[in-house]
C-alpha atoms as a PDB file:
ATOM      1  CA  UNK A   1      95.899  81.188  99.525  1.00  0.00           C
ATOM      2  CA  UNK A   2      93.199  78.779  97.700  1.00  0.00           C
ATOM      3  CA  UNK A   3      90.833  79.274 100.046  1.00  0.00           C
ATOM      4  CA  UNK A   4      90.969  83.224  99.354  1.00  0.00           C
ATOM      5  CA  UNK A   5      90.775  82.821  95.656  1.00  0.00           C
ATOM      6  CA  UNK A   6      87.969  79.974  96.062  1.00  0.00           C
ATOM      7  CA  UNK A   7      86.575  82.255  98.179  1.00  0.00           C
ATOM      8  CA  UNK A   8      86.607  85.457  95.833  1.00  0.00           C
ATOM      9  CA  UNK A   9      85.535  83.313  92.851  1.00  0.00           C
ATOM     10  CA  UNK A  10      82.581  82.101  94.457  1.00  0.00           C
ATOM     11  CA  UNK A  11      81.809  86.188  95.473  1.00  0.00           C
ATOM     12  CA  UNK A  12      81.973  86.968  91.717  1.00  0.00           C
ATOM     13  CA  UNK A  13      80.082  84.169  90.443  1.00  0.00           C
ATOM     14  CA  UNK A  14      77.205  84.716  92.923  1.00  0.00           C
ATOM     15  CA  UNK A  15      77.032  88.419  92.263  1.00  0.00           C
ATOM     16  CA  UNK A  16      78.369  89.632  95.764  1.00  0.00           C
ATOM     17  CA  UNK A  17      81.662  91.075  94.288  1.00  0.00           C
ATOM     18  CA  UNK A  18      81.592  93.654  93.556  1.00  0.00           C
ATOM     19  CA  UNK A  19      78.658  95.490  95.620  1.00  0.00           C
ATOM     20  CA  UNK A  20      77.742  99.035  95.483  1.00  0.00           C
ATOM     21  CA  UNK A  21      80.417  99.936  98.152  1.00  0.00           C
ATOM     22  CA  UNK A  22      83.348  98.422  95.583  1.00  0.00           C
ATOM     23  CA  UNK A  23      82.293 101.023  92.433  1.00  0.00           C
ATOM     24  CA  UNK A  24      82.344 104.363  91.561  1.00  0.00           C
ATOM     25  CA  UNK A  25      80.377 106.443  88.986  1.00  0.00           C
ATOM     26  CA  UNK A  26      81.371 109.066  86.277  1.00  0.00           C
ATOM     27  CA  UNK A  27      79.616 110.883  83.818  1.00  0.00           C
ATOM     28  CA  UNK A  28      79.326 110.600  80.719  1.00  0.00           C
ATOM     29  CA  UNK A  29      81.143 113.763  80.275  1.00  0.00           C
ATOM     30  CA  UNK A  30      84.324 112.371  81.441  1.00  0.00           C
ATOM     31  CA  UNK A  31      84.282 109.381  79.690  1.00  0.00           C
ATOM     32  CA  UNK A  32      83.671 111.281  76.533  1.00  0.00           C
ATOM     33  CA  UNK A  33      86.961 112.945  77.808  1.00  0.00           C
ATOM     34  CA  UNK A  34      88.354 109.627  78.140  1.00  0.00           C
ATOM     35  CA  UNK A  35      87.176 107.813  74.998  1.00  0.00           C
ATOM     36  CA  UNK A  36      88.722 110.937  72.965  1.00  0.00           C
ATOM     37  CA  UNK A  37      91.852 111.191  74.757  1.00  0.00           C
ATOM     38  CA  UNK A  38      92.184 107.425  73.748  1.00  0.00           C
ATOM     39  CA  UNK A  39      91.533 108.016  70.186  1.00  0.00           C
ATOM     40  CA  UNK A  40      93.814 110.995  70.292  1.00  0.00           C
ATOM     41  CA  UNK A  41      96.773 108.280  71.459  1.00  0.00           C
ATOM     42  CA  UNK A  42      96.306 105.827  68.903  1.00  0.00           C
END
């Protein structure tokens, strides 16, 4: 269990994690969407 967390730390810290293939996009649309539902809720 160490080793995977060494192992993941050292993937963040290097800039592997997270790659390309571990993201996803959305415009800005939605999170305008987003941002105002949040307002809304507080």
């Amino acid at each position: 269990m160490r080793s995977a967390f060494a192992a993941y730390d050292e993937e963040v810290k290097s800039g592997a994690y997270p790659a390309e293939e571990h993201t996803f996009k959305i415009s800005e649309e939605v999170m305008d969407e987003v941002r105002k539902g949040m307002d809304e809720a507080c």
